[in-house]
N, C-alpha and C. Protein backbone atom coordinates (compact mmCIF):
# COMPACT_ATOMS: atom_id res chain seq x y z
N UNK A 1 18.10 -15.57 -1.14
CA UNK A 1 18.35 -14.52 -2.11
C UNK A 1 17.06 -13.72 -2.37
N UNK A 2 16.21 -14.71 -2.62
CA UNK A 2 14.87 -13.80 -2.90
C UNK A 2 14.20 -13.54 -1.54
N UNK A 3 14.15 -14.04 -0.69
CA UNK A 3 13.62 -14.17 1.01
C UNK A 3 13.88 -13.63 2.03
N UNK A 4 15.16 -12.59 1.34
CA UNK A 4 15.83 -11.77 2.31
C UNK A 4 14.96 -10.70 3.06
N UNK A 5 15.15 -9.51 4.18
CA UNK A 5 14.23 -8.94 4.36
C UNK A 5 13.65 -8.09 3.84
N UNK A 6 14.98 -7.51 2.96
CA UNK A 6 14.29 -6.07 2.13
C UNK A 6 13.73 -6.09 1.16
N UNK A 7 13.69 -7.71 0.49
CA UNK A 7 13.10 -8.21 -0.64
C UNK A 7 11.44 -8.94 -0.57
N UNK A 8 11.51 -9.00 0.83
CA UNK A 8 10.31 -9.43 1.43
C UNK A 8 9.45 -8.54 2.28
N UNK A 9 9.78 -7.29 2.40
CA UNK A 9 9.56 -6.02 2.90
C UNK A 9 8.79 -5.25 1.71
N UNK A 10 9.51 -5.19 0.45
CA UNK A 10 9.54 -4.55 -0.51
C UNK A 10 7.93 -5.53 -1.33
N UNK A 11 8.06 -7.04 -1.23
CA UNK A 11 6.85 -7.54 -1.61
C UNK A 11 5.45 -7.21 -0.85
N UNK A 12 5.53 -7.23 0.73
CA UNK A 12 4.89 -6.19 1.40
C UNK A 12 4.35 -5.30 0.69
N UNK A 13 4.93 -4.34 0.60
CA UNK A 13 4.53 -2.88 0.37
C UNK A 13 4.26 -2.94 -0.71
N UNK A 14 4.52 -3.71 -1.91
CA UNK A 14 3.91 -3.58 -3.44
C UNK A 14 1.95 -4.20 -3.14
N UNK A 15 2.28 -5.10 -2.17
CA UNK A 15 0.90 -5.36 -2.11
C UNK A 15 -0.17 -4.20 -1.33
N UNK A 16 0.58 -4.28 0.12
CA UNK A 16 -0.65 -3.20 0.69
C UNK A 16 -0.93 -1.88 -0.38
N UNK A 17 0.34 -1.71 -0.66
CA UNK A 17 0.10 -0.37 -1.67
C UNK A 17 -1.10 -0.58 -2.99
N UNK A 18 -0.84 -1.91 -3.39
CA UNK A 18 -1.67 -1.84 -4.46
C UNK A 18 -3.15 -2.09 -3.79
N UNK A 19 -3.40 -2.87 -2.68
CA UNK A 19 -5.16 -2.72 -1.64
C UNK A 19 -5.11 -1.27 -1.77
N UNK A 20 -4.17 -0.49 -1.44
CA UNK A 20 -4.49 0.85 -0.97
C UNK A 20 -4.94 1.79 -2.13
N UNK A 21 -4.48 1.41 -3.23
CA UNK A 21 -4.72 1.76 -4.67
C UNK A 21 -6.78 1.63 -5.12
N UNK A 22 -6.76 0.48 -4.94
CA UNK A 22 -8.13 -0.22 -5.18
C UNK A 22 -9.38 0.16 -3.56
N UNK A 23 -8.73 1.00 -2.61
CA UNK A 23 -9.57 1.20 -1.76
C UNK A 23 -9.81 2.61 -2.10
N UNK A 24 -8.80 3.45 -2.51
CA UNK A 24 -9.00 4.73 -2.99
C UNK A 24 -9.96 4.92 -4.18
N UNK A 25 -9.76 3.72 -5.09
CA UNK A 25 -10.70 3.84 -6.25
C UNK A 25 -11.79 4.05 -6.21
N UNK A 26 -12.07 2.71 -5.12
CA UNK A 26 -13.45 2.31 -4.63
C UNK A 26 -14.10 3.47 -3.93
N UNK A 27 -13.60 4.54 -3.40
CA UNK A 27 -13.72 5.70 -2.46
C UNK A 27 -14.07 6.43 -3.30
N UNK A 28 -13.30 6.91 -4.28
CA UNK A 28 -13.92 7.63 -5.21
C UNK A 28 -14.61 7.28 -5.86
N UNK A 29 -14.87 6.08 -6.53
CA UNK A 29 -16.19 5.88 -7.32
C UNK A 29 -17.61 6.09 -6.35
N UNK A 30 -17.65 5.54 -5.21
CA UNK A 30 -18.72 5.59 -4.42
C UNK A 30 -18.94 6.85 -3.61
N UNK A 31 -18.36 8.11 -4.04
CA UNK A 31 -18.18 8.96 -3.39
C UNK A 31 -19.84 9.98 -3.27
N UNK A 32 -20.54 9.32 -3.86
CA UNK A 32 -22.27 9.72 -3.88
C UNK A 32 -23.15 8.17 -3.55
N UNK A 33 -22.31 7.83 -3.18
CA UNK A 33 -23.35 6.65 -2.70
C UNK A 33 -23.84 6.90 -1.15
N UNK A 34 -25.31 6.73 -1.01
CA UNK A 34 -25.55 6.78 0.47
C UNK A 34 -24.97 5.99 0.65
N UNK A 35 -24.73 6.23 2.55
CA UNK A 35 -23.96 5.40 3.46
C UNK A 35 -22.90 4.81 3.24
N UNK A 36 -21.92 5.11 2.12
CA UNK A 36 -21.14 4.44 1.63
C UNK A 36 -20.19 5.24 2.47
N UNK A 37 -19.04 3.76 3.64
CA UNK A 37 -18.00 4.35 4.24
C UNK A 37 -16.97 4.07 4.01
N UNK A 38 -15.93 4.78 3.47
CA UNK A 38 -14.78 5.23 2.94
C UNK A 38 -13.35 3.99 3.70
N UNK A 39 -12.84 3.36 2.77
CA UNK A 39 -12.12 2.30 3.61
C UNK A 39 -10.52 2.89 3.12
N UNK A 40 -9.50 2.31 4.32
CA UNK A 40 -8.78 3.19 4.45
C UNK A 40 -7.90 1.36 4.64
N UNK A 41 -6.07 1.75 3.82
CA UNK A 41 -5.59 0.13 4.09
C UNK A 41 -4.08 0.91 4.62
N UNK A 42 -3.85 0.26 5.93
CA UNK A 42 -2.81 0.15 6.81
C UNK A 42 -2.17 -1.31 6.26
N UNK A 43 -0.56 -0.66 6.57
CA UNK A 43 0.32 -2.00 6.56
C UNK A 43 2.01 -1.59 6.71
N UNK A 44 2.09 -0.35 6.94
CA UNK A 44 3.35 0.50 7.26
C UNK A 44 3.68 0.05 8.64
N UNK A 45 2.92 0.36 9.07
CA UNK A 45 3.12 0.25 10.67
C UNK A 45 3.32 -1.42 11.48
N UNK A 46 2.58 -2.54 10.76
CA UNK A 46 2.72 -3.89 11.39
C UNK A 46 4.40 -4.35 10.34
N UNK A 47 4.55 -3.77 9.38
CA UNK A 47 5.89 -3.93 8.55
C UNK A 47 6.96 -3.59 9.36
N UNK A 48 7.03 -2.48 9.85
CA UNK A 48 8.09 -1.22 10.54
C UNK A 48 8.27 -2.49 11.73
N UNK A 49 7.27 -2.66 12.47
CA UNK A 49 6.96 -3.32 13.64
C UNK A 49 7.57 -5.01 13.47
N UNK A 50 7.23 -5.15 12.33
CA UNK A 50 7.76 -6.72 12.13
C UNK A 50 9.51 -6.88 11.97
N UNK A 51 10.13 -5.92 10.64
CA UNK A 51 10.97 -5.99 11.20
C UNK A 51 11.84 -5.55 12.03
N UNK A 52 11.22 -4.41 12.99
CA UNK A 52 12.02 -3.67 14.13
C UNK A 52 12.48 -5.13 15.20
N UNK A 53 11.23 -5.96 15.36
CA UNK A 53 11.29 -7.40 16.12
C UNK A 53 11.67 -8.37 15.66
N UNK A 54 12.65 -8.59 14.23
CA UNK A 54 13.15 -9.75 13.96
C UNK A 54 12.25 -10.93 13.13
N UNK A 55 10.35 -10.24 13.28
CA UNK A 55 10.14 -11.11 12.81
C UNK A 55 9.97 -11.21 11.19
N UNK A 56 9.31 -12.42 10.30
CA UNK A 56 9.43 -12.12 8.98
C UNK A 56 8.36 -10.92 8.18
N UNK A 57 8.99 -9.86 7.38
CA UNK A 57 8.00 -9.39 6.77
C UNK A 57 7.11 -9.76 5.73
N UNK A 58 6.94 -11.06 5.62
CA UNK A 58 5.84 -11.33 4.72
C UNK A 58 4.91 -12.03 5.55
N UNK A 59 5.11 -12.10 6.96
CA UNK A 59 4.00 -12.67 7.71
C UNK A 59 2.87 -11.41 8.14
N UNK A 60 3.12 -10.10 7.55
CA UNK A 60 2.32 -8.91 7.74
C UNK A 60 1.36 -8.93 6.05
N UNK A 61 -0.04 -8.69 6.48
CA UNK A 61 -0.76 -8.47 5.60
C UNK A 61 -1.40 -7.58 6.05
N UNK A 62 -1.81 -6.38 4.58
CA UNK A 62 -2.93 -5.05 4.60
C UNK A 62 -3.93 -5.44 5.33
N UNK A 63 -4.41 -4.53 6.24
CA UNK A 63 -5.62 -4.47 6.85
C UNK A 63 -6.90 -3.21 6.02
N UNK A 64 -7.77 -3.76 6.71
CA UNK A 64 -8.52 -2.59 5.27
C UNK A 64 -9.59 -2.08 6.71
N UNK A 65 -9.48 -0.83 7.51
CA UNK A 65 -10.72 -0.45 8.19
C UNK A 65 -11.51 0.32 7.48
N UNK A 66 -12.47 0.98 8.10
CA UNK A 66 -13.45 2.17 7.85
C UNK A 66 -12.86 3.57 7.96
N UNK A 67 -12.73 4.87 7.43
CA UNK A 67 -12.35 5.74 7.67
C UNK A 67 -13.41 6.51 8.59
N UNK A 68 -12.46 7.50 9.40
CA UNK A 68 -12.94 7.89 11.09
C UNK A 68 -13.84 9.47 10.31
N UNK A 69 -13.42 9.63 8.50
CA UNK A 69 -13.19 10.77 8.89
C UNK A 69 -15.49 11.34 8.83
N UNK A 70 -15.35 12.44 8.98
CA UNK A 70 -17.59 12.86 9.19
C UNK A 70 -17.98 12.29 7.62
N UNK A 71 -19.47 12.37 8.17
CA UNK A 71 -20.04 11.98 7.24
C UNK A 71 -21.09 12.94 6.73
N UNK A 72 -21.41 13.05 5.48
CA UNK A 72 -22.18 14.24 5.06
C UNK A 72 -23.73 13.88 4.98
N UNK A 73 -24.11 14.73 4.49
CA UNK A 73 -25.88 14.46 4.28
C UNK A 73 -26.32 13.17 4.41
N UNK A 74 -25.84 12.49 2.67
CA UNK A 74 -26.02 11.23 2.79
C UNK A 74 -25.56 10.03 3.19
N UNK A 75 -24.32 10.49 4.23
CA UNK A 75 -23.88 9.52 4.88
C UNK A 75 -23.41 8.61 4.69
N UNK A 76 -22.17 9.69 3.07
CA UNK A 76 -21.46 8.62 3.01
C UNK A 76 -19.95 9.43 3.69
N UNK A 77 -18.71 8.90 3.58
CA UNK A 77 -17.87 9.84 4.38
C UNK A 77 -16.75 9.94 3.40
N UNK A 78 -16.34 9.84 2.30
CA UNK A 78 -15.59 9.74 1.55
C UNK A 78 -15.18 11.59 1.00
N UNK A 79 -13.78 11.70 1.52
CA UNK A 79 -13.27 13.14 0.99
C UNK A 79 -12.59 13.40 -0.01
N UNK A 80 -13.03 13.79 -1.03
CA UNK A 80 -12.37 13.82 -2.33
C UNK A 80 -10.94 14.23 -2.37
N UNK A 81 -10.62 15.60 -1.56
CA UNK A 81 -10.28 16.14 -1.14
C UNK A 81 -8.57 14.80 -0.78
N UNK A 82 -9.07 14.67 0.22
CA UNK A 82 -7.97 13.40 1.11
C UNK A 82 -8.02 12.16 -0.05
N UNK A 83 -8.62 11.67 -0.76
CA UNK A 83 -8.26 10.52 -1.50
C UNK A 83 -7.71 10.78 -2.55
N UNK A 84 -7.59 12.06 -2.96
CA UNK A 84 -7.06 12.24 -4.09
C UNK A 84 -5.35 12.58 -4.12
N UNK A 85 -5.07 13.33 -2.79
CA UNK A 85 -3.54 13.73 -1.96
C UNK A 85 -3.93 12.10 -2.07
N UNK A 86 -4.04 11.26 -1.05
CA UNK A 86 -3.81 9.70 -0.94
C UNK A 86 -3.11 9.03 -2.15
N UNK A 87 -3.99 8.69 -3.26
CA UNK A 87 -3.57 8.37 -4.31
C UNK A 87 -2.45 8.87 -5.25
N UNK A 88 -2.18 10.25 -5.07
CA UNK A 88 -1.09 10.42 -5.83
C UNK A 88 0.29 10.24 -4.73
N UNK A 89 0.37 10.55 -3.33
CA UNK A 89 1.49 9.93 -2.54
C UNK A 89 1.08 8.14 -2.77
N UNK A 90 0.07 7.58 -3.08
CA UNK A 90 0.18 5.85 -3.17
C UNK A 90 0.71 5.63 -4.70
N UNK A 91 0.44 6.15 -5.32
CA UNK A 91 1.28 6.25 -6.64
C UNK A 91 2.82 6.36 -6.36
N UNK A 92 3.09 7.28 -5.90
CA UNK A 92 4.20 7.88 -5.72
C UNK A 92 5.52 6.41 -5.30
N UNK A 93 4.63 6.37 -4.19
CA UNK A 93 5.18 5.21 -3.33
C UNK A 93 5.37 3.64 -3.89
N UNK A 94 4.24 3.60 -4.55
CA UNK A 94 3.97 2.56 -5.54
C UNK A 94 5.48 2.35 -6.74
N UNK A 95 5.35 3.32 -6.96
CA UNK A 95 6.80 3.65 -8.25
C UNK A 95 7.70 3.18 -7.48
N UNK A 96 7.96 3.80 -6.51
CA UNK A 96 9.12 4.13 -5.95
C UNK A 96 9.44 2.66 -5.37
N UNK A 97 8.59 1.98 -4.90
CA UNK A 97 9.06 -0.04 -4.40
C UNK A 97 8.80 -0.46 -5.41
N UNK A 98 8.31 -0.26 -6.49
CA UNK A 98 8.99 -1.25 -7.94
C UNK A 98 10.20 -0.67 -8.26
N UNK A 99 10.69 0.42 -8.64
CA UNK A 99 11.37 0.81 -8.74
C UNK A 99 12.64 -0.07 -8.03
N UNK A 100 12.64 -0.13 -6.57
CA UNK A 100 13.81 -0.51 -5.67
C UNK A 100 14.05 -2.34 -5.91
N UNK A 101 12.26 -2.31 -6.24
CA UNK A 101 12.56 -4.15 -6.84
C UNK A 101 13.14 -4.63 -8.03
N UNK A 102 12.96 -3.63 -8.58
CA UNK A 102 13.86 -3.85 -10.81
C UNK A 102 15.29 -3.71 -9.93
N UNK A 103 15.46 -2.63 -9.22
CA UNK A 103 16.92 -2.81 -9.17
C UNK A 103 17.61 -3.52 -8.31
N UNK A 104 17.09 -4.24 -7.49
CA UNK A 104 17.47 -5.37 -7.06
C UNK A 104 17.35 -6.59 -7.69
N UNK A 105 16.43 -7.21 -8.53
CA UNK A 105 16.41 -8.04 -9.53
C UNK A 105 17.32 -7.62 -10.36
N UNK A 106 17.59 -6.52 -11.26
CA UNK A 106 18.51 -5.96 -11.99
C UNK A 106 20.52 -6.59 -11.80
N UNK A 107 20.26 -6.71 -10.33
CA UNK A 107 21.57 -6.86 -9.76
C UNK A 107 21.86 -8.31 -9.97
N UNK A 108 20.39 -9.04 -9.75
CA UNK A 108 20.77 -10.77 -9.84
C UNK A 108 21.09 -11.05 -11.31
N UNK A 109 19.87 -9.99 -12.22
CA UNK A 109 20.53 -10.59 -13.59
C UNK A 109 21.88 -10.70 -13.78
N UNK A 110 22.33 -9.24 -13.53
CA UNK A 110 23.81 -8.95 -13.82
C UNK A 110 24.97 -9.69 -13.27
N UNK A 111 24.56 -10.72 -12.49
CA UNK A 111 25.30 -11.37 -12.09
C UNK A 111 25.65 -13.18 -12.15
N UNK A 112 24.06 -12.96 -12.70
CA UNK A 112 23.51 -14.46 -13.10
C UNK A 112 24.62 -14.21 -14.78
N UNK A 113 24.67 -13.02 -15.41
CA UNK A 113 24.78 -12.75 -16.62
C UNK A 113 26.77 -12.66 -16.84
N UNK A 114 26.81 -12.24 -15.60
CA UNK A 114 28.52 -12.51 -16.03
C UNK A 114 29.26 -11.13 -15.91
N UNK A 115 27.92 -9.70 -15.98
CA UNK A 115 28.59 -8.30 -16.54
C UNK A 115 29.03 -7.65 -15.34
């Protein structure tokens, strides 16, 4: 019931989303730090991939690389610009899989409940 895929898909994505939350932060706070390089968290793609192949989606965890994108003077590479679009589509997205998780929990109450 709780282990199903879309319920375990959906735990997925509340997590990478929330790394992806806390890498954007971190991007912007350090966004004047020398050498400071801008980290970027994938987990769409090994999800999509996991269950396109049957296998389980909670055996996929966020990966966190370096972002590809230049680096300025001081060499750090962080674009205000791009983390800030980032964060409000990771927000967005964020809502939107709690959202799909209340109402799937929503459904067990209501049923655990009798209504």
């Amino acid at each position: 019931m709780f282990n199903d895929v879309s319920t375990a898909s959906l735990k997925v994505s509340v997590a990478g989303l929330s790394a992806r939350q806390t890498a954007i932060a971190d991007n912007i706070a350090n966004i004047e730090t020398p050498g400071y390089q801008a980290r970027k968290v994938k987990f769409e793609e090994a999800l999509s991939s996991a269950v396109d192949h049957g296998r389980a989606p909670g055996s996929v965890t966020p990966t966190v690389a370096h972002s590809l994108e230049p680096t300025r003077l001081n060499g750090s590479n962080v674009n205000l610009d791009e983390e800030t679009l980032s964060h409000i589509d990771t927000t967005m997205r964020y809502q939107l899989t709690l959202r799909a998780l209340d109402s799937k929990y929503g459904l067990i109450r209501d049923a655990i409940k009798g209504a």
